[in-house]
C-alpha atoms as a PDB file:
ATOM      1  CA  UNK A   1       0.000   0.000   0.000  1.00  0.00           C
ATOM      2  CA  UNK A   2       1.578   3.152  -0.832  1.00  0.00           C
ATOM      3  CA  UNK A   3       2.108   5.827   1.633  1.00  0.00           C
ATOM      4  CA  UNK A   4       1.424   9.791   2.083  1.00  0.00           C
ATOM      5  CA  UNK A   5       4.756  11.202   2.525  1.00  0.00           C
ATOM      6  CA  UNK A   6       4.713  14.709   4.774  1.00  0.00           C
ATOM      7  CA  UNK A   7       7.741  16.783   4.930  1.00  0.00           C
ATOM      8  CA  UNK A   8       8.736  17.036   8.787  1.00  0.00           C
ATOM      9  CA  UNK A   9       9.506  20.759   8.801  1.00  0.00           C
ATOM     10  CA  UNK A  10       5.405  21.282   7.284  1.00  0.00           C
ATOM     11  CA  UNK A  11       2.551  21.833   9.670  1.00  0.00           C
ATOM     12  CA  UNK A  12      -0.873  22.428   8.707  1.00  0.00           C
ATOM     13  CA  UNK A  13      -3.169  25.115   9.717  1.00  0.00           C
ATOM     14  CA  UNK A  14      -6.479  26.329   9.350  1.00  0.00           C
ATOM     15  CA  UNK A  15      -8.457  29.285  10.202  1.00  0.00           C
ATOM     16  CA  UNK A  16      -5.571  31.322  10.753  1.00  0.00           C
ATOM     17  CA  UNK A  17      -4.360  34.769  11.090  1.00  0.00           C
ATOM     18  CA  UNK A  18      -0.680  35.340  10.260  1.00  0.00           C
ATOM     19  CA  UNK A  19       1.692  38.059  11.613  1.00  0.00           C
ATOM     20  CA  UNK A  20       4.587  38.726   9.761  1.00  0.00           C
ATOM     21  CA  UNK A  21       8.214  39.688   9.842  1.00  0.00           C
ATOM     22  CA  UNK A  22      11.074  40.040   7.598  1.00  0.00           C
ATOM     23  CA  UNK A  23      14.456  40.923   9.411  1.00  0.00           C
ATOM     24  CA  UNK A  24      17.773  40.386   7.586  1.00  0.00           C
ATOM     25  CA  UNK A  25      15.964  39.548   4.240  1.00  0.00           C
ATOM     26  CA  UNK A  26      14.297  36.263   5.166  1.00  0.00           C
ATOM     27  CA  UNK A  27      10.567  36.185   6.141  1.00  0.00           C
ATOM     28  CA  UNK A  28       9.485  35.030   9.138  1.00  0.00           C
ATOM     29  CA  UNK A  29       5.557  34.011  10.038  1.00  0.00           C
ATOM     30  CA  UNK A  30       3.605  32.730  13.035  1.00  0.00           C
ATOM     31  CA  UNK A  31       0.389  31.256  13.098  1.00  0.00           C
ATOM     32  CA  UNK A  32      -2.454  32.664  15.202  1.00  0.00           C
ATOM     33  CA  UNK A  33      -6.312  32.609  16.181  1.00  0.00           C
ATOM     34  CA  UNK A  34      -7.816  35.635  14.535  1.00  0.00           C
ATOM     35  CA  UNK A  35      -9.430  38.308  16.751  1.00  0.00           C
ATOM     36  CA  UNK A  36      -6.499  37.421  19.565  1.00  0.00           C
ATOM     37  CA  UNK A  37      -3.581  39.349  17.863  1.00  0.00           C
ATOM     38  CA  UNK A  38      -5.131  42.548  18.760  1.00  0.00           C
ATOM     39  CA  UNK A  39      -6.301  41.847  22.259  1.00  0.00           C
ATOM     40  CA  UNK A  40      -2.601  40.542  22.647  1.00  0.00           C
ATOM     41  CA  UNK A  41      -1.027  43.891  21.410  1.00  0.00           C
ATOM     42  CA  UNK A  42      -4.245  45.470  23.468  1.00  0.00           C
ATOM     43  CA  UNK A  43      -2.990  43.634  26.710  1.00  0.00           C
ATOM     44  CA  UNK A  44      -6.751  42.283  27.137  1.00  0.00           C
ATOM     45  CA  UNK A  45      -5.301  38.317  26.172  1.00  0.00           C
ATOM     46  CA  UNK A  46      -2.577  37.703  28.444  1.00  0.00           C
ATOM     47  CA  UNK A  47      -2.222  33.767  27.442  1.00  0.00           C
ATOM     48  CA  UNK A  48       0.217  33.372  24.756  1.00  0.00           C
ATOM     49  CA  UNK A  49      -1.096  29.807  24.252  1.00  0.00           C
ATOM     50  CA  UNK A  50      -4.746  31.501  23.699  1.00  0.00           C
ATOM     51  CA  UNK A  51      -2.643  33.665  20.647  1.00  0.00           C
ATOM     52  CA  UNK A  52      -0.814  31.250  18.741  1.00  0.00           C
ATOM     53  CA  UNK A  53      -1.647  28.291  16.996  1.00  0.00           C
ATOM     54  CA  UNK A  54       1.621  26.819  17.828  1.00  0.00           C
ATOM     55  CA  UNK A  55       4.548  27.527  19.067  1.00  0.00           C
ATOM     56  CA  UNK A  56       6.384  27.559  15.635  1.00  0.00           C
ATOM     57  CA  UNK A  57       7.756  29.547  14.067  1.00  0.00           C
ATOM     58  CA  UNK A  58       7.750  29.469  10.094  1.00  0.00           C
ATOM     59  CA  UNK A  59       8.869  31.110   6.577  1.00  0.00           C
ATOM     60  CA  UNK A  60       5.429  30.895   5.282  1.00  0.00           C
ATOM     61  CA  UNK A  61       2.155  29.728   7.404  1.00  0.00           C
ATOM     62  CA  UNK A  62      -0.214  29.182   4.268  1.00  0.00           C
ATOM     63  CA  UNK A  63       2.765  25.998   3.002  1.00  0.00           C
ATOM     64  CA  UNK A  64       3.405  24.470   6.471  1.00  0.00           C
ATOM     65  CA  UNK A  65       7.222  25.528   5.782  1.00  0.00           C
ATOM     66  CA  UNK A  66       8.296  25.829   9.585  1.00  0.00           C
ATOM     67  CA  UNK A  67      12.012  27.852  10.073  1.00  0.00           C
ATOM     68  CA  UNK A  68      15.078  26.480  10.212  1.00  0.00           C
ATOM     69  CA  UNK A  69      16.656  26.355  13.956  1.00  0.00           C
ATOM     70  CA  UNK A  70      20.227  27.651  12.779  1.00  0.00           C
ATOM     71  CA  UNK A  71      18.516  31.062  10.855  1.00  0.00           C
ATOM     72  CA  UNK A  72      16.203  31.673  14.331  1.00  0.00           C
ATOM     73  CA  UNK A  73      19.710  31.180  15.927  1.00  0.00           C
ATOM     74  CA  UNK A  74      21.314  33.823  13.656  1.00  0.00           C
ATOM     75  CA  UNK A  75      18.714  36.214  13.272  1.00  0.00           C
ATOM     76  CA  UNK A  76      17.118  36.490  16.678  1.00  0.00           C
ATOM     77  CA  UNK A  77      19.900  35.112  18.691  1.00  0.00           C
ATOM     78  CA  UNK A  78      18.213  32.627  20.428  1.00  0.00           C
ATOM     79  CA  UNK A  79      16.335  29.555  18.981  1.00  0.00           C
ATOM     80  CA  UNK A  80      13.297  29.324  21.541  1.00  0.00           C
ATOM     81  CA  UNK A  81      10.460  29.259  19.389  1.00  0.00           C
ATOM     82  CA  UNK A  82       7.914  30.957  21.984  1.00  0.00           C
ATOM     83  CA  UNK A  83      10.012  33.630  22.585  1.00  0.00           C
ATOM     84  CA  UNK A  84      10.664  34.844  18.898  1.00  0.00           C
ATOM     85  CA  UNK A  85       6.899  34.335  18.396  1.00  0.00           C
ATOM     86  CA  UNK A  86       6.234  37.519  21.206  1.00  0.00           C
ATOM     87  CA  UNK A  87       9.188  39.394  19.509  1.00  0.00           C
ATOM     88  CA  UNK A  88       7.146  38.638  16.072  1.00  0.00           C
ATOM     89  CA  UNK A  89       4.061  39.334  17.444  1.00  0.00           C
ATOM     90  CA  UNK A  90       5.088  42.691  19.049  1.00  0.00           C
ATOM     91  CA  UNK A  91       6.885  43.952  16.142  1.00  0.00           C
ATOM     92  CA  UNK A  92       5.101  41.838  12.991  1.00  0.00           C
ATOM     93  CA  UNK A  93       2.543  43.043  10.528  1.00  0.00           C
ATOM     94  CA  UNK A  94      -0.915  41.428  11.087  1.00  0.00           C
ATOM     95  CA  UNK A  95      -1.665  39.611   7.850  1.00  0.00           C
ATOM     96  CA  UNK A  96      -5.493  40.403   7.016  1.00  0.00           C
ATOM     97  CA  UNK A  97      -8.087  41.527   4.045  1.00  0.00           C
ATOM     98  CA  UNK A  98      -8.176  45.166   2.918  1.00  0.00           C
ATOM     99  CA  UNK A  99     -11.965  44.894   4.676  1.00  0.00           C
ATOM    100  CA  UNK A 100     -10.878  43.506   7.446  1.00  0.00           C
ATOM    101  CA  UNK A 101      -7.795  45.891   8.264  1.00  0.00           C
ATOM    102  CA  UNK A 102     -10.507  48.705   7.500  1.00  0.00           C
ATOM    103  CA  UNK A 103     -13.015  47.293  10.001  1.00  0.00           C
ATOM    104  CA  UNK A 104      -9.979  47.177  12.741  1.00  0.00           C
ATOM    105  CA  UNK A 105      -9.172  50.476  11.986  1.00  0.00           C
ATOM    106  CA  UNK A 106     -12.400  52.313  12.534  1.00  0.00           C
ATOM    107  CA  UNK A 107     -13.118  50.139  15.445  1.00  0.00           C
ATOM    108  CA  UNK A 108      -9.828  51.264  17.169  1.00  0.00           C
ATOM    109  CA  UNK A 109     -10.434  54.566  15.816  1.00  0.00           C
ATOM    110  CA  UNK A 110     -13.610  55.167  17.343  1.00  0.00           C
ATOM    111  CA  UNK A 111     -11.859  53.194  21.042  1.00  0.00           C
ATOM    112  CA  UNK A 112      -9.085  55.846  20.729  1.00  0.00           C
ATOM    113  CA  UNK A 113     -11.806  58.467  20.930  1.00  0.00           C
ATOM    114  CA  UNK A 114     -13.712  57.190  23.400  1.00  0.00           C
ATOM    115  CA  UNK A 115     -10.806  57.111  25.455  1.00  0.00           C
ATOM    116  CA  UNK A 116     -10.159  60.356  25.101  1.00  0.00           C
ATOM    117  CA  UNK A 117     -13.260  61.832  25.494  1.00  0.00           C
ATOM    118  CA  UNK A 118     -13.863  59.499  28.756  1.00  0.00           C
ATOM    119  CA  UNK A 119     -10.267  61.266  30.155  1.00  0.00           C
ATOM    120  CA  UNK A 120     -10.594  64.494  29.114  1.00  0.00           C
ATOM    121  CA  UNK A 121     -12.507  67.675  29.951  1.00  0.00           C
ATOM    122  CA  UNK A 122     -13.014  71.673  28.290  1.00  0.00           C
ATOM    123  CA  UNK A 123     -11.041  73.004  30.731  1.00  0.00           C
ATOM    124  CA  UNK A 124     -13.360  76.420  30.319  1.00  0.00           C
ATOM    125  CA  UNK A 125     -16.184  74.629  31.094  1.00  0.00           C
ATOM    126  CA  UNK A 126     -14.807  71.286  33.156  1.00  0.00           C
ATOM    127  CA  UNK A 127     -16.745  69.420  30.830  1.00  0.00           C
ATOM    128  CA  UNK A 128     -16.688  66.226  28.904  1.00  0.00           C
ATOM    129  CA  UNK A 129     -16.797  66.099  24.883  1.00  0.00           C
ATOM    130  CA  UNK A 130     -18.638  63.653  22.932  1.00  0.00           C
ATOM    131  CA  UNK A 131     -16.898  60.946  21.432  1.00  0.00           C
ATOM    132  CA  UNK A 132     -18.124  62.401  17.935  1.00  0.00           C
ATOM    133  CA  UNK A 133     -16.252  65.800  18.732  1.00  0.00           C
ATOM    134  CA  UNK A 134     -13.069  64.091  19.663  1.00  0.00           C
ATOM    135  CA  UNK A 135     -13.233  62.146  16.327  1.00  0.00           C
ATOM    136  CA  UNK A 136     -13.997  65.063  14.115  1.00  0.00           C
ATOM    137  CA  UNK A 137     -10.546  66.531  15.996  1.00  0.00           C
ATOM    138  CA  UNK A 138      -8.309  63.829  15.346  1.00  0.00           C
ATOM    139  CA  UNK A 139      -9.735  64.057  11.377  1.00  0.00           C
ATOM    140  CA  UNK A 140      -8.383  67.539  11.779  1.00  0.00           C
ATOM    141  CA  UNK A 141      -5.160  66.712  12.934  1.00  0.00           C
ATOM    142  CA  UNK A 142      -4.859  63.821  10.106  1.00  0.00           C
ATOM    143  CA  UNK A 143      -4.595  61.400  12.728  1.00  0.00           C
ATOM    144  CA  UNK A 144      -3.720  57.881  11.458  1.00  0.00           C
ATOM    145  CA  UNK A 145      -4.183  54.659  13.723  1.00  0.00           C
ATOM    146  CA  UNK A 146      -0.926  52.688  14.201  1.00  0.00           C
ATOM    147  CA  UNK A 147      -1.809  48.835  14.136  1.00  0.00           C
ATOM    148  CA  UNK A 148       1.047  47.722  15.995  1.00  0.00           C
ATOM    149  CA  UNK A 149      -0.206  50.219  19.129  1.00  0.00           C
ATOM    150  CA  UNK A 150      -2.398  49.777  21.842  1.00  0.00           C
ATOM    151  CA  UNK A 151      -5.289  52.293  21.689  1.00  0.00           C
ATOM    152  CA  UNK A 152      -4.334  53.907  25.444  1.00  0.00           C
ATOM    153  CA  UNK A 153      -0.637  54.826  24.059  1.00  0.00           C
ATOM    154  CA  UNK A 154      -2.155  55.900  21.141  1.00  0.00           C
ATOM    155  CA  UNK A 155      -4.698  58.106  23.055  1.00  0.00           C
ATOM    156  CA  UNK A 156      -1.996  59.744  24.776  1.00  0.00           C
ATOM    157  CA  UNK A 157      -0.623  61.098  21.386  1.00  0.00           C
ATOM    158  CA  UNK A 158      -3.835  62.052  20.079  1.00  0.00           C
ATOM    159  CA  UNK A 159      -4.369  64.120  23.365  1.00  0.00           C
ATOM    160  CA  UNK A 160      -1.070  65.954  22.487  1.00  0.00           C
ATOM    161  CA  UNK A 161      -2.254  66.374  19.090  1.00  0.00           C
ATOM    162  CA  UNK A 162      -5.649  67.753  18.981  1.00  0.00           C
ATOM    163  CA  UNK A 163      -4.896  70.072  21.350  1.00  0.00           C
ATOM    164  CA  UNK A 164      -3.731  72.285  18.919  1.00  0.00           C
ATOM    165  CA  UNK A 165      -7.758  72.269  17.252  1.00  0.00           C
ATOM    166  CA  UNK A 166      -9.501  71.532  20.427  1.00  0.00           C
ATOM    167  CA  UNK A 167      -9.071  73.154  23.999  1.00  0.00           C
ATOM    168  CA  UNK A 168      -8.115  70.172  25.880  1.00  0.00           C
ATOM    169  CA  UNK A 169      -7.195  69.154  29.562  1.00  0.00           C
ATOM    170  CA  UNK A 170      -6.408  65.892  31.660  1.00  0.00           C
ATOM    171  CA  UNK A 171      -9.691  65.571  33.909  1.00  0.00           C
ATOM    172  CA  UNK A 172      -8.653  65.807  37.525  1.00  0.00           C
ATOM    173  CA  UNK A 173      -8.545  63.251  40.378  1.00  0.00           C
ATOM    174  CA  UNK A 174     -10.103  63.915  43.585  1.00  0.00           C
ATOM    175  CA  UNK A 175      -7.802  62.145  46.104  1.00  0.00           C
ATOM    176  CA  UNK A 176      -7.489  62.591  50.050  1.00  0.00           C
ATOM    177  CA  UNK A 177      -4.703  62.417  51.855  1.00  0.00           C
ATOM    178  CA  UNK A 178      -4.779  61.667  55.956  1.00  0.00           C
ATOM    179  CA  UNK A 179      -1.329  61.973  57.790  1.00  0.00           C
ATOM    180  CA  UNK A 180      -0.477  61.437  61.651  1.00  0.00           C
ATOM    181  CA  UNK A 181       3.300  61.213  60.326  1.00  0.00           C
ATOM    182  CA  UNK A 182       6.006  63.555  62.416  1.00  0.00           C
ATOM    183  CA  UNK A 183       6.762  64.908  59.257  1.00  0.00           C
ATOM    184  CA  UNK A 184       3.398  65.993  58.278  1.00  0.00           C
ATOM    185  CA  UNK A 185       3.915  69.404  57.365  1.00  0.00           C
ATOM    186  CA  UNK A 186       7.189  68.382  54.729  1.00  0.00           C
ATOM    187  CA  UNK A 187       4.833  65.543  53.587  1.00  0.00           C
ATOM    188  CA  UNK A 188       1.853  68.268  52.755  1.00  0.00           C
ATOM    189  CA  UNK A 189       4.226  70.583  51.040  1.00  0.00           C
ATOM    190  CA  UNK A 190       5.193  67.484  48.654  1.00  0.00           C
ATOM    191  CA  UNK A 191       1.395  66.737  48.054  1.00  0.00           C
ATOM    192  CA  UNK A 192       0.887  70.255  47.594  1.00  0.00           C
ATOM    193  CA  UNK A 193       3.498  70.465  45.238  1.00  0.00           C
ATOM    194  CA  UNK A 194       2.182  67.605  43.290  1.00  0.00           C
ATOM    195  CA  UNK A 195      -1.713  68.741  43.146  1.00  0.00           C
ATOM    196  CA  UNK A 196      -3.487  70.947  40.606  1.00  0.00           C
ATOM    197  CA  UNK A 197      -5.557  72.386  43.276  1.00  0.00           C
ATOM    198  CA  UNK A 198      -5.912  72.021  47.263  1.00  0.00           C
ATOM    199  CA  UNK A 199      -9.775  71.632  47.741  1.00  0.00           C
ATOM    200  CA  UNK A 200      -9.252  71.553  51.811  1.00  0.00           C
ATOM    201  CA  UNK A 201      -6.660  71.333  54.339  1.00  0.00           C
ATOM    202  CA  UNK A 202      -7.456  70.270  57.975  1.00  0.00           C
ATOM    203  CA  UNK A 203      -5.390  69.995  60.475  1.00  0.00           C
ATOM    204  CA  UNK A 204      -6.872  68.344  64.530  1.00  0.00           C
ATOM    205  CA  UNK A 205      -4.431  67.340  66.766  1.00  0.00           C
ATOM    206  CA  UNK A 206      -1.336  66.551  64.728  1.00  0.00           C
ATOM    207  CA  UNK A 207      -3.369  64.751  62.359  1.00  0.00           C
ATOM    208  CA  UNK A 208      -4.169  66.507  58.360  1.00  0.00           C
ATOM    209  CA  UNK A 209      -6.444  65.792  56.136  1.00  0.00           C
ATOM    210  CA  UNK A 210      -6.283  67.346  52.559  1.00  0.00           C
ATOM    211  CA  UNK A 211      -8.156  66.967  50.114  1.00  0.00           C
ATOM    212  CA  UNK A 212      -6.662  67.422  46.507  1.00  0.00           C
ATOM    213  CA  UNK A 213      -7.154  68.002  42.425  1.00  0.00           C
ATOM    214  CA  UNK A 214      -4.521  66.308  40.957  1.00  0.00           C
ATOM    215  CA  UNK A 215      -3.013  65.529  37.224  1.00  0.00           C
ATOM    216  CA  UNK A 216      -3.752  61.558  36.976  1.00  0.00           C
ATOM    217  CA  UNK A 217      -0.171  61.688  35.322  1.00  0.00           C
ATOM    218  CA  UNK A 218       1.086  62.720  38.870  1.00  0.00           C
ATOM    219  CA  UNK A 219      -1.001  59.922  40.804  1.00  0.00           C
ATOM    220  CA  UNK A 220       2.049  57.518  40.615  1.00  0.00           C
ATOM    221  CA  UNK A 221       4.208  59.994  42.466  1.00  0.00           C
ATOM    222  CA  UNK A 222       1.705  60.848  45.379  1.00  0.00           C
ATOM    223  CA  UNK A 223       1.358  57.369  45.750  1.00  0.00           C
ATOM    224  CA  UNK A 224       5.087  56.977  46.076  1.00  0.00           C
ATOM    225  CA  UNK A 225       4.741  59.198  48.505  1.00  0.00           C
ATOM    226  CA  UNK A 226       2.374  57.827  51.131  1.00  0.00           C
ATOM    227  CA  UNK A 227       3.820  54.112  50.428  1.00  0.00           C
ATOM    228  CA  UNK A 228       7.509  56.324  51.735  1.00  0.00           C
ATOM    229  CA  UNK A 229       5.793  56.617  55.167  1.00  0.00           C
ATOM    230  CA  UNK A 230       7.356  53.462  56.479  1.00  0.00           C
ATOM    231  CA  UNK A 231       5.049  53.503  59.472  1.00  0.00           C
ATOM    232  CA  UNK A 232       1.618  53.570  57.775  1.00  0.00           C
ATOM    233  CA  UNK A 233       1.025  57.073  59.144  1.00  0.00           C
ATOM    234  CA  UNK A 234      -0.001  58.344  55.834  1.00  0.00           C
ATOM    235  CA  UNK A 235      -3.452  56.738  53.796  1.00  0.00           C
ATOM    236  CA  UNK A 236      -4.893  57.923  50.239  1.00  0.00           C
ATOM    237  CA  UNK A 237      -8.210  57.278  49.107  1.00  0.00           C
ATOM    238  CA  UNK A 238      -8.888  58.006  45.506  1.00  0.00           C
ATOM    239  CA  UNK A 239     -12.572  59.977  46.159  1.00  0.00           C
ATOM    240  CA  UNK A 240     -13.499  60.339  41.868  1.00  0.00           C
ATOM    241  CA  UNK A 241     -11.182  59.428  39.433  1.00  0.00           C
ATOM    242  CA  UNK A 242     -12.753  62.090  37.212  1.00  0.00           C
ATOM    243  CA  UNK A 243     -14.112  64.840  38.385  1.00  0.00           C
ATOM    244  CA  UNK A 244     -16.254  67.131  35.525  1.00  0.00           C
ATOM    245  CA  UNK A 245     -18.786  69.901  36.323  1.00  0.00           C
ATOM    246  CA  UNK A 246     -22.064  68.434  36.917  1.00  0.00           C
ATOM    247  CA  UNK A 247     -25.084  69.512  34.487  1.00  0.00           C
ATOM    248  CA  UNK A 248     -24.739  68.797  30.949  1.00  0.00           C
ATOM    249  CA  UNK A 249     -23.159  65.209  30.263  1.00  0.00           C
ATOM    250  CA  UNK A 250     -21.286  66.398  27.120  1.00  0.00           C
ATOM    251  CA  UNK A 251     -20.037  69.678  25.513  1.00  0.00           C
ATOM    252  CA  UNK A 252     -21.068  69.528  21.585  1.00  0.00           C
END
C-alpha cells in the first residue's frame, strides 16, 4: 500500500491569522487565532497559548514551511520558538483583508476616541466632549491609527495632538490624603506640590487631612509618597477618578 509522505519541517493550519516579519531579508511568520492578535497587542489576552496556533515559528504559514533552527539562531539570537513568536508578534505586521484591516481600523479609531473623550474635559467649562467631537478633531489633525499600538498609548498622542484644534485638559482626580506622620507638614508641602488644586486642608491634633485636584499623570508619584511613610502614618483614598462639572453630560 503506498504511503502519504509529509515533509517534517510542514505543519498544517487552518483558520488562521498570520503576523509577519522580515528581518535580515528572510521572512518570518507565526500562526495565530484571529481576533487574539489585537487583544494581545491590546494587553486584554494575556495567554500566549490563547494567541498562537503553535509555538512555531515558520517562513510561510499558508505551506506548512516551519524555520530552520540555525537562521532563528542567527537572526534572533536565540532559537526558543515561543520567545521569537512575542518578539514577532510585538513587532510583525498582522496579515489580514483590505476589509478587514478597514473594520480594525475604525473600530480602534472610534476606542481611541472614546478614550479620550472618557479622560478628558473643556477646561473652560470642566466638561466632557462627545466621542463624535473628539473624532472630528483627530480628522483635523490627520490622525492615522498605528496597528502595531495599543489604543491607550495611542490616546496619549492624540491628546497631544488635537490640542492644537480643540481646547483640551487631563480631567482631575479627587484624592485625600490623611497623615499622623512627624513629618506631616514636609509631607503636605510634597502633596501640595504635586496637586493641581488644594480643595481643603485640615489639620486636629497633629493629624491633616487634605483633600486634593490632581493631574492623573502625577497619581504615581503621590502614591510613592504615602507608600515612603514606612510607618503607615499616611493613607490615600482616591474619592473620583474624574471629576467634571455636573449639568450637561457632554459639551457639543
Amino acid at each position: 500500500m503506498s504511503k502519504i509522505f509529509t515533509p517534517t519541517n510542514q505543519i498544517r493550519l487552518t483558520n488562521v491569522a498570520v503576523v509577519r516579519m522580515k528581518k535580515n531579508g528572510k521572512r518570518f511568520e507565526i500562526a495565530c487565532y484571529k481576533n487574539k492578535v489585537v487583544s494581545w497587542r491590546n494587553g486584554i489576552e494575556k495567554d500566549i497559548d490563547e494567541v498562537l496556533q503553535t509555538h512555531s515559528v515558520f517562513t510561510n504559514v499558508s505551506k506548512g514551511q516551519v524555520a530552520k533552527k540555525e537562521d532563528l539562531q542567527k537572526i534572533f539570537d536565540t532559537d526558543n520558538s515561543t520567545d521569537i513568536c512575542k518578539h514577532i508578534l510585538e513587532k510583525g505586521e498582522l496579515q489580514i483583508s483590505d476589509k478587514e484591516r478597514s473594520a480594525q481600523l475604525d473600530a480602534s479609531y472610534k476606542d481611541i476616541a472614546t478614550i479620550v473623550a472618557d479622560k478628558c474635559v473643556n477646561p473652560e467649562t470642566k466638561r466632557p466632549y462627545s466621542v463624535t467631537m473628539i473624532e472630528k478633531a483627530m480628522k483635523d489633525v490627520h490622525y492615522s491609527v498605528k496597528p502595531n499600538r495599543n489604543s491607550k498609548q495611542q490616546a496619549l498622542d492624540v491628546i497631544r495632538l488635537i490640542k492644537t484644534v480643540l481646547p483640551l485638559d487631563r480631567a482631575m482626580m479627587r484624592l485625600k490624603v490623611v497623615s499622623t506622620s512627624k513629618d506631616a507638614k514636609k509631607l503636605k508641602e510634597k502633596f501640595v506640590a504635586l496637586a493641581s488644586s488644594v480643595e481643603s486642608e485640615n489639620w486636629d491634633s497633629g493629624e491633616i487631612t487634605l483633600v486634593l485636584l490632581i493631574d492623573p499623570g502625577n497619581y504615581r508619584q503621590i502614591d510613592e509618597l504615602v507608600r515612603s511613610d514606612s510607618k503607615g502614618t499616611t493613607q490615600m483614598e482616591v474619592l473620583s477618578l474624574k471629576e467634571v462639572v455636573e449639568g450637561d453630560t457632554f459639551l457639543d
